[in-house]
C-alpha atoms as a PDB file:
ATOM      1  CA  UNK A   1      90.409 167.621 115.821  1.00  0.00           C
ATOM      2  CA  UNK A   2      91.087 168.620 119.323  1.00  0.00           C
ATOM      3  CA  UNK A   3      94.973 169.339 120.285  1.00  0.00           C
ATOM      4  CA  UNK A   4      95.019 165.807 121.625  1.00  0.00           C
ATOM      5  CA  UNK A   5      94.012 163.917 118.910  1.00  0.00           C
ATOM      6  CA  UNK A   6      96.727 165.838 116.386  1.00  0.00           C
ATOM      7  CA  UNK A   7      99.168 164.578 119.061  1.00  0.00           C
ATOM      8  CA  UNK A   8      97.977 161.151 118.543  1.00  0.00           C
ATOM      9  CA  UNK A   9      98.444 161.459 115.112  1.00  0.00           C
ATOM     10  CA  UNK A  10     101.994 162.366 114.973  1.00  0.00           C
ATOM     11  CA  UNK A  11     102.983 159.380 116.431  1.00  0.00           C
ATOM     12  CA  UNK A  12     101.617 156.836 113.968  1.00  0.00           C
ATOM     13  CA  UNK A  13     104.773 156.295 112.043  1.00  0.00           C
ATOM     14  CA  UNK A  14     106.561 155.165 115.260  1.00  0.00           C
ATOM     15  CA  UNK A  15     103.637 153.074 116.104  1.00  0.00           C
ATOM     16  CA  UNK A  16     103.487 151.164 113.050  1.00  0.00           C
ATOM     17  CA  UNK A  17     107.830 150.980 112.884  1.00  0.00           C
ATOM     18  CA  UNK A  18     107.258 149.033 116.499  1.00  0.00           C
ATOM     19  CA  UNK A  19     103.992 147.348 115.419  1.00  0.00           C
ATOM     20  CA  UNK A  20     106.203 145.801 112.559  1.00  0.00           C
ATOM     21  CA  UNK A  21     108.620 144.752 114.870  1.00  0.00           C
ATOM     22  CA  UNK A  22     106.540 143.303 116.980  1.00  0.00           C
ATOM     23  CA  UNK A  23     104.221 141.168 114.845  1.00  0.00           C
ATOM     24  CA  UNK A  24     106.590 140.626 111.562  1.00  0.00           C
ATOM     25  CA  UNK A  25     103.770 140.895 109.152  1.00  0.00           C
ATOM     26  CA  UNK A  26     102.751 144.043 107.784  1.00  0.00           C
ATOM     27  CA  UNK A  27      98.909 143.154 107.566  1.00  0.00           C
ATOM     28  CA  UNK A  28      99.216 142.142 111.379  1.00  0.00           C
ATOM     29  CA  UNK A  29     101.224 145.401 112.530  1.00  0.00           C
ATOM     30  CA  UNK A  30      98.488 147.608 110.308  1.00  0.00           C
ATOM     31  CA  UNK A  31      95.385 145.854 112.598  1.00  0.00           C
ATOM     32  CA  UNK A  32      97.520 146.321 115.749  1.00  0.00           C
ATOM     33  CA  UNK A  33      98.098 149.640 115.006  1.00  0.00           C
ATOM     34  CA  UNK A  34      94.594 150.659 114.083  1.00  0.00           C
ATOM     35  CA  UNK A  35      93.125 148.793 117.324  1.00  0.00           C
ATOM     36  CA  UNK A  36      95.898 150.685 119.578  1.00  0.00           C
ATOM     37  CA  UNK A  37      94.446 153.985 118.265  1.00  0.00           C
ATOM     38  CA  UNK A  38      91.044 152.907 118.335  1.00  0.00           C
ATOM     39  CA  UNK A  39      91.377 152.125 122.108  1.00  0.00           C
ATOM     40  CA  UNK A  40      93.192 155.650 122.383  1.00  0.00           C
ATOM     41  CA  UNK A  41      90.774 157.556 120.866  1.00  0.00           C
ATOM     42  CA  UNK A  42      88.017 155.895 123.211  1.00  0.00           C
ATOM     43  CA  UNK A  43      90.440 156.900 126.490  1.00  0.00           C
ATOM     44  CA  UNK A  44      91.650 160.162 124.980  1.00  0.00           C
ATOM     45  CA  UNK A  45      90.751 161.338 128.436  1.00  0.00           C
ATOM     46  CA  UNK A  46      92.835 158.665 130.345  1.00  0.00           C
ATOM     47  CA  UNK A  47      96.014 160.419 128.756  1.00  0.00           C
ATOM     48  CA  UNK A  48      96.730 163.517 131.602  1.00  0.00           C
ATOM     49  CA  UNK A  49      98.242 166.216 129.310  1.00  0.00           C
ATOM     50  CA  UNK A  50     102.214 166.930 129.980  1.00  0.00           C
ATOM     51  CA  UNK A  51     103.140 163.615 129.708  1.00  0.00           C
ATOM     52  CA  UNK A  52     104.739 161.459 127.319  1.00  0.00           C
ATOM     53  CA  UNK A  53     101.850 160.316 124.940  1.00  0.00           C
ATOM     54  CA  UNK A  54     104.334 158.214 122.607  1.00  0.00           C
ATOM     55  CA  UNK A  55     104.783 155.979 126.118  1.00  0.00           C
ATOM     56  CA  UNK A  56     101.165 155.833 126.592  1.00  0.00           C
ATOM     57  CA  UNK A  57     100.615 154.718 123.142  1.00  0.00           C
ATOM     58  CA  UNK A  58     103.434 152.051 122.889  1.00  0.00           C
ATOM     59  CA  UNK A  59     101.646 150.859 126.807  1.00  0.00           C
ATOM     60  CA  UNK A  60      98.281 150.253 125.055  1.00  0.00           C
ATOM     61  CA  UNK A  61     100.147 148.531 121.629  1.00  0.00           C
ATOM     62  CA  UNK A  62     102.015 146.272 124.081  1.00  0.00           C
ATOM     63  CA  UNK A  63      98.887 144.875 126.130  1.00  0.00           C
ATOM     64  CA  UNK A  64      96.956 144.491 123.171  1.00  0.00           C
ATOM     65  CA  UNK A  65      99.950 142.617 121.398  1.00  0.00           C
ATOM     66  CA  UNK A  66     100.394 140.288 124.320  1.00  0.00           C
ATOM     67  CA  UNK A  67      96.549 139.728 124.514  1.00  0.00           C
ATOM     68  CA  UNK A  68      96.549 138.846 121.039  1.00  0.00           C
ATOM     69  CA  UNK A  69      99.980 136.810 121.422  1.00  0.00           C
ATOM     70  CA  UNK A  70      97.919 134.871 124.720  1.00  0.00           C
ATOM     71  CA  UNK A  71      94.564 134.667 122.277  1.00  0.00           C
ATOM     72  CA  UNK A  72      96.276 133.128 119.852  1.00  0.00           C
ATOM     73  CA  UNK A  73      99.598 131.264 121.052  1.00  0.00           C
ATOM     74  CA  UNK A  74     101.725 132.973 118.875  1.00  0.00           C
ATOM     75  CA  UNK A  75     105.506 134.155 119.430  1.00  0.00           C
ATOM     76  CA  UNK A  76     105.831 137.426 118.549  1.00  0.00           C
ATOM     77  CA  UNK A  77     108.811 137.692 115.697  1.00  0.00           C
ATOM     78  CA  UNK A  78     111.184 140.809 114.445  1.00  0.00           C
ATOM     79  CA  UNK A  79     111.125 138.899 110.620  1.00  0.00           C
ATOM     80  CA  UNK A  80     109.697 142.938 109.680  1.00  0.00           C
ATOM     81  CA  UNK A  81     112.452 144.533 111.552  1.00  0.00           C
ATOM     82  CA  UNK A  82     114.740 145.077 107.906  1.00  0.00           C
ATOM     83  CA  UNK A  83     111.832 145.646 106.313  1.00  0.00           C
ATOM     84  CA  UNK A  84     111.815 149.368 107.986  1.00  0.00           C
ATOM     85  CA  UNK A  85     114.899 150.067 106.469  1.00  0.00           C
ATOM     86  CA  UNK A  86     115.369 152.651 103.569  1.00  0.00           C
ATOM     87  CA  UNK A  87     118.530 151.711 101.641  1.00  0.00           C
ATOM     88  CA  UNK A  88     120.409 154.764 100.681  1.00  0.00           C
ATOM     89  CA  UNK A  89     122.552 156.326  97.213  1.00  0.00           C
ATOM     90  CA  UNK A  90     125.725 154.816  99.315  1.00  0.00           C
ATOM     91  CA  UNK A  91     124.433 151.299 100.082  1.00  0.00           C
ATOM     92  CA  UNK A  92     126.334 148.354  99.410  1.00  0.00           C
ATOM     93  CA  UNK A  93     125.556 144.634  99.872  1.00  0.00           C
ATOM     94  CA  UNK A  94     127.953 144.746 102.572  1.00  0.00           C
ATOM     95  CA  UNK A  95     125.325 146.882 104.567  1.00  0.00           C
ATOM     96  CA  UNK A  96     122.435 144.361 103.521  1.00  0.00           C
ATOM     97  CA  UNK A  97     124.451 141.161 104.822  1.00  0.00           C
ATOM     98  CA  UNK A  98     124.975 143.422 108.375  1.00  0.00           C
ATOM     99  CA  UNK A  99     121.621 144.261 107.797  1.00  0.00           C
ATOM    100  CA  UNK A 100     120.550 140.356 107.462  1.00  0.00           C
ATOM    101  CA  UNK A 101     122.751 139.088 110.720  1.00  0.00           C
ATOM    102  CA  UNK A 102     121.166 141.803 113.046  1.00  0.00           C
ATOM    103  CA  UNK A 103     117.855 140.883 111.969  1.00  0.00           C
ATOM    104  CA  UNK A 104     118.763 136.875 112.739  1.00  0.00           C
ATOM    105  CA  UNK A 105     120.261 138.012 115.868  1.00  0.00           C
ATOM    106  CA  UNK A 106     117.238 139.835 117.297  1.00  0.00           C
ATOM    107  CA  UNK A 107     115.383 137.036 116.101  1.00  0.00           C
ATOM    108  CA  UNK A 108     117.290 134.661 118.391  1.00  0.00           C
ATOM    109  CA  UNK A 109     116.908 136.731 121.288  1.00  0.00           C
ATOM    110  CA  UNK A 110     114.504 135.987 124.089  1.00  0.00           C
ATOM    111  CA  UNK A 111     111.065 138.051 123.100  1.00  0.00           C
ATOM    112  CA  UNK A 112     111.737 140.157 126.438  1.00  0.00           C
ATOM    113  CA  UNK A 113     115.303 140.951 125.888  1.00  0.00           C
ATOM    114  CA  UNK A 114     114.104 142.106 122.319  1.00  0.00           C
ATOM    115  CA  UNK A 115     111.389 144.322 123.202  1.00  0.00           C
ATOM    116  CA  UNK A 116     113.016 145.784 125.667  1.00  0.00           C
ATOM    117  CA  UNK A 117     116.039 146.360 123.263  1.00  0.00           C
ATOM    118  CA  UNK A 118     113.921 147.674 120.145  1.00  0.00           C
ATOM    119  CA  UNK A 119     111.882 149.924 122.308  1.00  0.00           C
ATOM    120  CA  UNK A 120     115.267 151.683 123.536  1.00  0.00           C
ATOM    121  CA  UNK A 121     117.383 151.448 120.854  1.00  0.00           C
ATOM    122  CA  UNK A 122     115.247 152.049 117.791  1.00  0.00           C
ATOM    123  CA  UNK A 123     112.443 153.801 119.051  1.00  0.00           C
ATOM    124  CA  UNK A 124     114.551 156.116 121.610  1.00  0.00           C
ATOM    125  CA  UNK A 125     112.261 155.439 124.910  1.00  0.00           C
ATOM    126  CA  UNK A 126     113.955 156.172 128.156  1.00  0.00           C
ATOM    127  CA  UNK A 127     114.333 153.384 130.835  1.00  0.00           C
ATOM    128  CA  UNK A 128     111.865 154.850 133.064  1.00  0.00           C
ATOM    129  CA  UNK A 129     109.586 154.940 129.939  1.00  0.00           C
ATOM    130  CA  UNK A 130     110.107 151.346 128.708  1.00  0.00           C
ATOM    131  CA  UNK A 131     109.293 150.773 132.208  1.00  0.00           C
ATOM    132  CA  UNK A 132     105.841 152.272 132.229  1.00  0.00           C
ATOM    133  CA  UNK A 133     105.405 150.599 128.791  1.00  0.00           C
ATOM    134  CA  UNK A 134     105.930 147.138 129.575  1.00  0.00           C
ATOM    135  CA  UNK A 135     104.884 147.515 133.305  1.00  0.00           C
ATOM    136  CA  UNK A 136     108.239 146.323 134.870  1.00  0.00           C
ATOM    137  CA  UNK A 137     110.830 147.275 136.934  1.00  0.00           C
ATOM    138  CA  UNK A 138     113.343 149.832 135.802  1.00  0.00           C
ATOM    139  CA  UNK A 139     115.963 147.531 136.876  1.00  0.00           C
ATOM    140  CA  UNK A 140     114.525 144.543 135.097  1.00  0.00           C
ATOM    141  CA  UNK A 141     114.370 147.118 132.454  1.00  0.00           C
ATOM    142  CA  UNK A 142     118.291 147.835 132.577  1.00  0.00           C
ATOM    143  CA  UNK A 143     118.918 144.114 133.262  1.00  0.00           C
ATOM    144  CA  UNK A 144     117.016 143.064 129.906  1.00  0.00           C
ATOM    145  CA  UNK A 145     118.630 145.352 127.799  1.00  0.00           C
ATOM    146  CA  UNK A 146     122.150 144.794 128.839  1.00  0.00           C
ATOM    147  CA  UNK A 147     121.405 140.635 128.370  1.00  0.00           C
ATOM    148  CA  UNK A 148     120.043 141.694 125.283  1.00  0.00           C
ATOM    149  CA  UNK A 149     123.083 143.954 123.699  1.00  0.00           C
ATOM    150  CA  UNK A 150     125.503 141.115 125.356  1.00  0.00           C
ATOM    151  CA  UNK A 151     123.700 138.287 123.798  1.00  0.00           C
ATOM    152  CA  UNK A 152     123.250 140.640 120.098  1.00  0.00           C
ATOM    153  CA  UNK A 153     126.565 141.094 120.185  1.00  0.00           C
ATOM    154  CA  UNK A 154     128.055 137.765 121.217  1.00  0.00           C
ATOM    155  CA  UNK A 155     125.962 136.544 118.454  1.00  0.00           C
ATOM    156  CA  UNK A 156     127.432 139.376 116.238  1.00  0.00           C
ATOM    157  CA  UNK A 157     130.981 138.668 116.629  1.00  0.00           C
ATOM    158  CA  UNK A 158     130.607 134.947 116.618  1.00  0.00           C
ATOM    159  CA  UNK A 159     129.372 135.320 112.684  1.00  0.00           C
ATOM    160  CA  UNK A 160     131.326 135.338 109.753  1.00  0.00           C
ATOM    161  CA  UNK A 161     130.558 137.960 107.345  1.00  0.00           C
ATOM    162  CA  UNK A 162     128.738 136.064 104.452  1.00  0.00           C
ATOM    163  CA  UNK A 163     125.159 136.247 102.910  1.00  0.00           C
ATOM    164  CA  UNK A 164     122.794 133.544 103.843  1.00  0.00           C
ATOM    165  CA  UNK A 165     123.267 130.551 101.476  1.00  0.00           C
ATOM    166  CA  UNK A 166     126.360 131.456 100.165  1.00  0.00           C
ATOM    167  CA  UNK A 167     129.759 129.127 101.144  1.00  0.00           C
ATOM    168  CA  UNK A 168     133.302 130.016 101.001  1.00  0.00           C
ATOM    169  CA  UNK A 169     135.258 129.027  98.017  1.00  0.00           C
ATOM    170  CA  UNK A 170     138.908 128.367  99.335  1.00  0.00           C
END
């Protein structure tokens, strides 16, 4: 494999975490992913060495997701987003009920405010690279994300703390 293509490779994992999120479905996120490298593979030559392959890669996964989203009508959904999670020794269910109300909030926020959120808070990107990705403006960038945490976190606060389907017993 040329020095290229082991760079591609490294960056599956963080391909498939945002294919998840994008799609909820596993099966849907694994055929996103594989036609996103499939694509890069075919333009390895596109990609100018020195820059940030991870935003070229996430570019390419989000025009083929909103292609597919536009083919087929579909919202995209964050129902996945949990799913990522590794629960660890020190766990609790208080963790997995947090865990549960940040998943319905994303879910509840506009698609834009939560791609834009999810590709800077969970998968790191800068604004300038979120930017490239989604082929905005950096201030519609920083605009979306700050709607996004506001609304997340109005959302957040406005919750009581108790699993889904369960009522309080006074």
């Amino acid at each position: 494999m040329t020095e290229s293509a082991d760079l591609l490779v490294t960056q599956i994992p963080r391909l498939r975490r945002y294919a998840r999120a994008l799609t909820g479905d596993a099966s849907r996120a694994d055929d996103l992913v594989q036609d996103c490298l499939v694509r890069a593979l075919s333009r390895l030559k596109l990609w100018k060495p020195g820059t940030d392959m991870r935003a070229w890669l996430f570019t390419i996964m989000h025009n083929l997701f909103v292609s597919e989203c536009r083919q087929n009508s579909k919202q995209p959904d964050i129902a996945a987003f949990t799913t990522c999670y590794v629960p660890g020794p020190y766990d609790n269910a208080d963790t997995d009920v947090r865990l549960s109300e940040l998943q319905s909030g994303l879910q509840q926020l506009v698609p834009e405010q939560r791609e834009v959120l999810l590709l800077v808070s969970i998968e790191g990107l800068s604004y300038r690279e979120v930017a490239a990705v989604l082929g905005i403006p950096g201030g519609t960038v920083m605009s979306r994300l700050h709607r996004g945490r506001q609304e997340l976190r109005k959302q957040l606060s406005g919750k009581p703390r108790t699993a889904s389907g369960l009522r309080s017993v006074k």
